[in-house]
PDB file of N, CA and C in Angstrom:
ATOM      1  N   UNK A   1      34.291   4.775 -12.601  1.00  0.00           N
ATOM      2  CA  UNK A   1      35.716   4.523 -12.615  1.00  0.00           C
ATOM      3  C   UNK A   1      36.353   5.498 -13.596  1.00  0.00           C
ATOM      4  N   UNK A   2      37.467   6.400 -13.038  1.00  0.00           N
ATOM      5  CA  UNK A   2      38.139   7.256 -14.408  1.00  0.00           C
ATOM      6  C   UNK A   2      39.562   6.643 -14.067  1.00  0.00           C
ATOM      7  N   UNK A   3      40.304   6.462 -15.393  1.00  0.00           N
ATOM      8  CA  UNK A   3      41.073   5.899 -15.757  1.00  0.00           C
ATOM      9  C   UNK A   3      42.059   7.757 -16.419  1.00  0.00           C
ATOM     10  N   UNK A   4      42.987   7.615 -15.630  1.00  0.00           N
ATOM     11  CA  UNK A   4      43.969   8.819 -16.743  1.00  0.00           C
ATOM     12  C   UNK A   4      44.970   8.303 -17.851  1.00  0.00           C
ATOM     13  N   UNK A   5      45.024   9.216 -18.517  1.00  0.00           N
ATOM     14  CA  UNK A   5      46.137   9.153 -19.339  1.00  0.00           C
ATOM     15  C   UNK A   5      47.493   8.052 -19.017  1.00  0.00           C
ATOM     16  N   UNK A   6      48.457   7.315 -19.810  1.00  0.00           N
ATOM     17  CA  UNK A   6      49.479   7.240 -19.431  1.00  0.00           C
ATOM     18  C   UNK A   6      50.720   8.402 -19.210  1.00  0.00           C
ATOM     19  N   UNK A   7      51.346   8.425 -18.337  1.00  0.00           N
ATOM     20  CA  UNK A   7      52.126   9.371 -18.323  1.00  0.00           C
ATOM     21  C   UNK A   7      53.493   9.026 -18.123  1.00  0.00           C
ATOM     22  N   UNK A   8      54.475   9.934 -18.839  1.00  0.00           N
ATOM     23  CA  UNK A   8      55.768   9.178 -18.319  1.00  0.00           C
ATOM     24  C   UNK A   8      56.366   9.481 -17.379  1.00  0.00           C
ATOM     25  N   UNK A   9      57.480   8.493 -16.401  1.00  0.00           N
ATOM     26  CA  UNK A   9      58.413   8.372 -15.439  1.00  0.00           C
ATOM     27  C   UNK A   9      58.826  10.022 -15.659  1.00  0.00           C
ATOM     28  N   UNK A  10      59.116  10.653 -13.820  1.00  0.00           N
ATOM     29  CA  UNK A  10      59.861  11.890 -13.916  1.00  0.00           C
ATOM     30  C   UNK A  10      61.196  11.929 -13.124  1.00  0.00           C
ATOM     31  N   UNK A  11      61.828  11.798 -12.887  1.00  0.00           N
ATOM     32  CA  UNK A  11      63.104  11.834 -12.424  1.00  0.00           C
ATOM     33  C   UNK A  11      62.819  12.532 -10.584  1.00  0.00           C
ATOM     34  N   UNK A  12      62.819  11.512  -9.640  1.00  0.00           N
ATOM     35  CA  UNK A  12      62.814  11.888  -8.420  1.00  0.00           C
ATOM     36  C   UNK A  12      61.304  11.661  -7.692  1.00  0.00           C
ATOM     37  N   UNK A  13      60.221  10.977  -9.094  1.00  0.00           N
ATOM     38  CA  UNK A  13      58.751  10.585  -8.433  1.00  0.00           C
ATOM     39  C   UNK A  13      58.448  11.989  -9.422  1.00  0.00           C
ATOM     40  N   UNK A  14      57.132  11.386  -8.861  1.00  0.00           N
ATOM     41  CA  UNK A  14      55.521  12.114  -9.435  1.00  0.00           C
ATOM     42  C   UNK A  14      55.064  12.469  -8.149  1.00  0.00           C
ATOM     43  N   UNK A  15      54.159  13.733  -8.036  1.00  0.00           N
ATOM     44  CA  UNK A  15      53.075  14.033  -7.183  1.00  0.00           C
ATOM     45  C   UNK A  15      51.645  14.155  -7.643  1.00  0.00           C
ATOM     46  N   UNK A  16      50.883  12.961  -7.141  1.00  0.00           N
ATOM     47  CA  UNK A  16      49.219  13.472  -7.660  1.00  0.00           C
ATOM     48  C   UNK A  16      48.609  13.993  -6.455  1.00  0.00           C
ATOM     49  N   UNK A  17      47.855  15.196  -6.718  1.00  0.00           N
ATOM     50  CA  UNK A  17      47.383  15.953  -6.175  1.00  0.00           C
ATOM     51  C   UNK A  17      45.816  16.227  -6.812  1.00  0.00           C
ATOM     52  N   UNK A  18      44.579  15.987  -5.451  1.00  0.00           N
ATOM     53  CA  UNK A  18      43.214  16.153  -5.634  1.00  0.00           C
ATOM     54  C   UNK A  18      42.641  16.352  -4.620  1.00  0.00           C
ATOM     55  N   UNK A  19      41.282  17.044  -5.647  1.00  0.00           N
ATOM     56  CA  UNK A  19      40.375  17.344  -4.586  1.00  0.00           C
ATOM     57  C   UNK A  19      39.224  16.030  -4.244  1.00  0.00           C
ATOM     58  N   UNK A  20      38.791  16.224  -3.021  1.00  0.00           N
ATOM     59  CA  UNK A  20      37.638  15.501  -3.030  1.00  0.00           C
ATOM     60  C   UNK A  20      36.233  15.820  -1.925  1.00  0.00           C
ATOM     61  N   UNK A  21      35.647  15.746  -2.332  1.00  0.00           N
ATOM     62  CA  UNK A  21      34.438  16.064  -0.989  1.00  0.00           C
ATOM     63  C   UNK A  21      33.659  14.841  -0.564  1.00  0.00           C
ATOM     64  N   UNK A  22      33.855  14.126   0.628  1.00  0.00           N
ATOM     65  CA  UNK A  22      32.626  13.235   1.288  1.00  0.00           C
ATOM     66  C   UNK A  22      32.268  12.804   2.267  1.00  0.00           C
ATOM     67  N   UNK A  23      31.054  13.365   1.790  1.00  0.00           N
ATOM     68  CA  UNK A  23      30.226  13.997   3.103  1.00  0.00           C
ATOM     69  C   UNK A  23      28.519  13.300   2.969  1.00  0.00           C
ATOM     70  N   UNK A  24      28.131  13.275   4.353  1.00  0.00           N
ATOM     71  CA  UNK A  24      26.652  12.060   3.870  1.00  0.00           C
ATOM     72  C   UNK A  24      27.050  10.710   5.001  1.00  0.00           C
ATOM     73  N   UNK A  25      26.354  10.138   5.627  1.00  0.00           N
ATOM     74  CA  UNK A  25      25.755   8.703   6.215  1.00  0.00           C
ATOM     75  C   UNK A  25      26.276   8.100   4.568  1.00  0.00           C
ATOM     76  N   UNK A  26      25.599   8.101   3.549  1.00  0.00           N
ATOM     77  CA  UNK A  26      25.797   6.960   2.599  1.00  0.00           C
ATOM     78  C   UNK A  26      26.765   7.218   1.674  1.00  0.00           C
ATOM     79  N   UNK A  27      28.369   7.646   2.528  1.00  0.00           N
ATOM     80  CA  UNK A  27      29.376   7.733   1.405  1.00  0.00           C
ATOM     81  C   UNK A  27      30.157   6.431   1.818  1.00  0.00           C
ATOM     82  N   UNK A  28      30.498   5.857   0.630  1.00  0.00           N
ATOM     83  CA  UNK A  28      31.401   4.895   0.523  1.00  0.00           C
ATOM     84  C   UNK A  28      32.676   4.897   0.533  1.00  0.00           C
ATOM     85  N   UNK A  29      33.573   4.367  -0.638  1.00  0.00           N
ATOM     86  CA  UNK A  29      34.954   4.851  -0.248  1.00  0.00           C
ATOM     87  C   UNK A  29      35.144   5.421  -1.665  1.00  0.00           C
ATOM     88  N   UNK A  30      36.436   6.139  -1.497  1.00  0.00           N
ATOM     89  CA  UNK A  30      37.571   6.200  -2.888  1.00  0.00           C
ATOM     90  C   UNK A  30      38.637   5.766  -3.014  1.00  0.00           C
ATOM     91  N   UNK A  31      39.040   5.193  -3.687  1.00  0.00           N
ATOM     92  CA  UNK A  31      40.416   4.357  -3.804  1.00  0.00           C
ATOM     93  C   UNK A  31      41.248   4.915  -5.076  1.00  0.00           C
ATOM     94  N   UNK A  32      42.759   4.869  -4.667  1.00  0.00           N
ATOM     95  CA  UNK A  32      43.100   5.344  -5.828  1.00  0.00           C
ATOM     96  C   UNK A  32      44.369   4.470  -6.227  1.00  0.00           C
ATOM     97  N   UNK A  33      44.547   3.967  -7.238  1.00  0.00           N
ATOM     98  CA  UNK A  33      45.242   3.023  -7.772  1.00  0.00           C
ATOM     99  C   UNK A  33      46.161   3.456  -8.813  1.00  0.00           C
ATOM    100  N   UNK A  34      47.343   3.077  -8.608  1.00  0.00           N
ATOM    101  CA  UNK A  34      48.640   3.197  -9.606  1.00  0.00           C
ATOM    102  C   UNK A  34      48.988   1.723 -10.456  1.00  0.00           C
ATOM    103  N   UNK A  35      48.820   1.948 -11.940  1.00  0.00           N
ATOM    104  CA  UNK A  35      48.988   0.882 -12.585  1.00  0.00           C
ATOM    105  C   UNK A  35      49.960   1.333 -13.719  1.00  0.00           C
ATOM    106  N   UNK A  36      51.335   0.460 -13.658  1.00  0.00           N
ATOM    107  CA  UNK A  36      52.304   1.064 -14.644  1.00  0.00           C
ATOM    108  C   UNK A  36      51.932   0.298 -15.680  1.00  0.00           C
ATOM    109  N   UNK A  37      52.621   0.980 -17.043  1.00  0.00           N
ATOM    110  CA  UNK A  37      52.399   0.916 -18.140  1.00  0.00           C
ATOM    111  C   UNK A  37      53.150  -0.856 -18.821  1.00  0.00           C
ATOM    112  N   UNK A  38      53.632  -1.217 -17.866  1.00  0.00           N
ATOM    113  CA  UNK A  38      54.485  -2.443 -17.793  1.00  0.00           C
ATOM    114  C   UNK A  38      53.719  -3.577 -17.421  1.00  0.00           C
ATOM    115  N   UNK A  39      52.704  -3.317 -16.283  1.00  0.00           N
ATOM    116  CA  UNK A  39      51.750  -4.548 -15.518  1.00  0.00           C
ATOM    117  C   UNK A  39      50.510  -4.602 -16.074  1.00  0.00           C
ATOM    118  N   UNK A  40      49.958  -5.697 -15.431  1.00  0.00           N
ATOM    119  CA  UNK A  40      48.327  -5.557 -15.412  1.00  0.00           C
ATOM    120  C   UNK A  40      47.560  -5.193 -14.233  1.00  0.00           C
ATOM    121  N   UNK A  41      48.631  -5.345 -13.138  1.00  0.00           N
ATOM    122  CA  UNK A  41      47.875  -5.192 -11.412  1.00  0.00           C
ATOM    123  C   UNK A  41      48.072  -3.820 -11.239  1.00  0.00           C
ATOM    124  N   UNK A  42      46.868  -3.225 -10.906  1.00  0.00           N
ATOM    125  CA  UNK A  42      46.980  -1.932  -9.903  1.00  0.00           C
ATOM    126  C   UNK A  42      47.557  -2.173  -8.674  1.00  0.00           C
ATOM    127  N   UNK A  43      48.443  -1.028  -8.150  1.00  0.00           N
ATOM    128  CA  UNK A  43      48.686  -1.218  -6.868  1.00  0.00           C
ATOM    129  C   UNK A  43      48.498  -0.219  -5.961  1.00  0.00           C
ATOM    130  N   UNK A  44      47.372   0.055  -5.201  1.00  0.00           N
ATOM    131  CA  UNK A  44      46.949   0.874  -4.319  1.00  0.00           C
ATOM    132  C   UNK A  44      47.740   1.804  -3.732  1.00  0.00           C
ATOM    133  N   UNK A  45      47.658   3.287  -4.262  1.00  0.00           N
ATOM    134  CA  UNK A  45      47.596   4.541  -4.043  1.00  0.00           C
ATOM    135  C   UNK A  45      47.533   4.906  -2.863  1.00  0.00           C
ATOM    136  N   UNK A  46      46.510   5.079  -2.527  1.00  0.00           N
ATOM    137  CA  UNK A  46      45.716   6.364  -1.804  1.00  0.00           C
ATOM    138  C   UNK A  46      44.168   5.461  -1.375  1.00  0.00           C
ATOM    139  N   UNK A  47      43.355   5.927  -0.559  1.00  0.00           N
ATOM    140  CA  UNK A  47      41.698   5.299   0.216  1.00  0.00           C
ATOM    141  C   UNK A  47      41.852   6.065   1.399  1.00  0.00           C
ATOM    142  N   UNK A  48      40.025   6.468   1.128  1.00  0.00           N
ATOM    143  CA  UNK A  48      39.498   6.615   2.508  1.00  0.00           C
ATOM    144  C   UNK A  48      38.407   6.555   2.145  1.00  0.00           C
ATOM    145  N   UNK A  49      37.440   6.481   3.339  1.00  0.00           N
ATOM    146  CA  UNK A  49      35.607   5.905   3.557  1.00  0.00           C
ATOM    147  C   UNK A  49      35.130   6.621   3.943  1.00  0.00           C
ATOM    148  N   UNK A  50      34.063   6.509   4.226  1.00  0.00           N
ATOM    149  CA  UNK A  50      33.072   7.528   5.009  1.00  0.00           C
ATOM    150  C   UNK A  50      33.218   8.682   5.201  1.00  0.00           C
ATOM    151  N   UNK A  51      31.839   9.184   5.669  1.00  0.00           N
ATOM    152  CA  UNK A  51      31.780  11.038   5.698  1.00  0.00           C
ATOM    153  C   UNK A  51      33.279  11.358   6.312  1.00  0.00           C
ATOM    154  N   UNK A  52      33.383  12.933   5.674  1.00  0.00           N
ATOM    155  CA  UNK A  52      35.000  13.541   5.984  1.00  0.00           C
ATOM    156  C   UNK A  52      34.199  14.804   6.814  1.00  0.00           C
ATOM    157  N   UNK A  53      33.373  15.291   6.181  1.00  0.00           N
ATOM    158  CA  UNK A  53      32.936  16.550   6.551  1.00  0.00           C
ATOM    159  C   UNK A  53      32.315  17.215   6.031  1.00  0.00           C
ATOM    160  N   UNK A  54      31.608  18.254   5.553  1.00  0.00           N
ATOM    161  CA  UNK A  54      31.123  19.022   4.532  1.00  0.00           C
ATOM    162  C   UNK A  54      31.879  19.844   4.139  1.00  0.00           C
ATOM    163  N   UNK A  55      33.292  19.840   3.563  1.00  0.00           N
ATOM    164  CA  UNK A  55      34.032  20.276   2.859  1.00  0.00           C
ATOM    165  C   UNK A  55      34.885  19.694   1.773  1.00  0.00           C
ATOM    166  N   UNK A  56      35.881  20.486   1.003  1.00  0.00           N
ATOM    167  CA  UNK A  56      36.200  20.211   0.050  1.00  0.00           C
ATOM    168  C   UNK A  56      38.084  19.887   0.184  1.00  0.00           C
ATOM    169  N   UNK A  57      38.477  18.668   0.519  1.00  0.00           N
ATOM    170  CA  UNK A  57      39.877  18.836   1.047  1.00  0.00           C
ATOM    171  C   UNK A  57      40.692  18.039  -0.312  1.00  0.00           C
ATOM    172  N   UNK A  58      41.899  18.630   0.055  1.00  0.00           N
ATOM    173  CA  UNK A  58      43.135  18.642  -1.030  1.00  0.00           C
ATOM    174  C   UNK A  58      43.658  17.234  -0.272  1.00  0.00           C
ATOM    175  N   UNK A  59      44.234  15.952  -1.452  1.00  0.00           N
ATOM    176  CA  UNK A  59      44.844  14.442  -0.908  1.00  0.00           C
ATOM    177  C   UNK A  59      45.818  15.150  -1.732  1.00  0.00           C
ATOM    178  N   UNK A  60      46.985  14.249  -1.532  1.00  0.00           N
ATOM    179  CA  UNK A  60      48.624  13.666  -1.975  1.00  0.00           C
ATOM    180  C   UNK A  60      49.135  12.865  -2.216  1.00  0.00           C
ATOM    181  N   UNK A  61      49.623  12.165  -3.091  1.00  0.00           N
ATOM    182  CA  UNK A  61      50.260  11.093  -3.425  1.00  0.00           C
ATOM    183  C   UNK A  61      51.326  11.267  -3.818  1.00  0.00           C
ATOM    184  N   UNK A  62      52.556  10.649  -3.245  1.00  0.00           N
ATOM    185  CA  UNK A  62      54.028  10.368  -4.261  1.00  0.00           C
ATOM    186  C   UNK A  62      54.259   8.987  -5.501  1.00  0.00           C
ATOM    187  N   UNK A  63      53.913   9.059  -6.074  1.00  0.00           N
ATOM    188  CA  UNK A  63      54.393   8.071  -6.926  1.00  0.00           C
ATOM    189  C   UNK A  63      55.513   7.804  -7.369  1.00  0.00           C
ATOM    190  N   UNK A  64      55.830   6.825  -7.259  1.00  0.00           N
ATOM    191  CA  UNK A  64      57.516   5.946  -7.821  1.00  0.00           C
ATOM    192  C   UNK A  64      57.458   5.494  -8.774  1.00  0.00           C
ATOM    193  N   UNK A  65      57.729   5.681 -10.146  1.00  0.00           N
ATOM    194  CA  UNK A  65      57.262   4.138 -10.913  1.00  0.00           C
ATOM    195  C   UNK A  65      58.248   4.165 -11.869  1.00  0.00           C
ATOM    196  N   UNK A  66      58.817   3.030 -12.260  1.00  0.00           N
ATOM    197  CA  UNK A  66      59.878   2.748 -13.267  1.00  0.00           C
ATOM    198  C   UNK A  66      59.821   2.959 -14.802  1.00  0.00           C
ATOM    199  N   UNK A  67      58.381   2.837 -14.871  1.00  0.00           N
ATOM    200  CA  UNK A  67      57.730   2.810 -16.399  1.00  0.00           C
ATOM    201  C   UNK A  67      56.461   3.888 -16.643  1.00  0.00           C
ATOM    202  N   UNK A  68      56.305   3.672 -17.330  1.00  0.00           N
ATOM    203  CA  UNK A  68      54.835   5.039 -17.299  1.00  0.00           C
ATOM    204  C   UNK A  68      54.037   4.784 -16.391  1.00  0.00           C
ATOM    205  N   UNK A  69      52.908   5.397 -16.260  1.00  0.00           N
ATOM    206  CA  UNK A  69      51.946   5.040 -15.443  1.00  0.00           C
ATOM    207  C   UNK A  69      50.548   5.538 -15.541  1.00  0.00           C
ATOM    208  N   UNK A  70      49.198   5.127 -15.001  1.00  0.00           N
ATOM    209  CA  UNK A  70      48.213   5.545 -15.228  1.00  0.00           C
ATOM    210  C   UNK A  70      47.402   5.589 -13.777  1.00  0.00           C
ATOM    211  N   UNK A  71      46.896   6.383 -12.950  1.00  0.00           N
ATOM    212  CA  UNK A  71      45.963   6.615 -12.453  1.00  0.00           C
ATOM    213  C   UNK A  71      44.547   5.971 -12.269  1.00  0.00           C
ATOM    214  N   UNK A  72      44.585   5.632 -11.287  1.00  0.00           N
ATOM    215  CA  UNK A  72      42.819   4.782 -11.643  1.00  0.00           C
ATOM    216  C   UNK A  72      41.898   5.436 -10.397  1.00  0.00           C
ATOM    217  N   UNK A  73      40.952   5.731 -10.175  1.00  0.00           N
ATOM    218  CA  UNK A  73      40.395   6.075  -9.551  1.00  0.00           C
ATOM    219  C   UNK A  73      38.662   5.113  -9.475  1.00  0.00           C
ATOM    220  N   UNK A  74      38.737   4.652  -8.138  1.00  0.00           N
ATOM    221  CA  UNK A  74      37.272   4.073  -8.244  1.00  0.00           C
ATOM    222  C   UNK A  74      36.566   4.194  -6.844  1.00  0.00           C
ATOM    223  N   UNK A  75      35.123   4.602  -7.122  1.00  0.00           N
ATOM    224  CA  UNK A  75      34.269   4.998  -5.959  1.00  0.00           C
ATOM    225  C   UNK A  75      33.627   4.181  -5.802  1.00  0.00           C
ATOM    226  N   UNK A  76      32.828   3.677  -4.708  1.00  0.00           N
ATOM    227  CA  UNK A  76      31.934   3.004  -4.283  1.00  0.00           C
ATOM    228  C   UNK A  76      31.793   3.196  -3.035  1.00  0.00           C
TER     229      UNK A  76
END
């Protein structure tokens, strides 16, 4: 599980932008979770499961958030 920094609100949203590769019969998922600096609940980002391909592809996210925010990222 990586956990980022808090970061603050930007005027018009945030963009998170990553890489990821998965590839394999035994890939699970990634999930990516937005938790403001205000709550305790994450609220789901970004997911996907299983093999993609044997490459290395660029995801996107817009984020909205009223208060700071932190990034969560968890694999399984």
């Amino acid at each position: 599980r990586l956990i980022s920094p808090v970061y603050p609100i930007t005027a018009g949203g945030s963009c998170l932008q990553f890489f990821y590769h998965m590839w394999g019969q035994t890939t699970g998922a990634l999930n990516i979770f937005l938790k403001t600096s205000a709550g305790i609940e994450e609220t789901p980002l970004w997911a996907l499961s299983r093999d993609q391909g044997d490459y290395w592809r660029t995801a996107r996210a817009t984020i909205q958030a009223a208060k700071g925010f932190q990034v969560i990222d968890l694999i399984f």
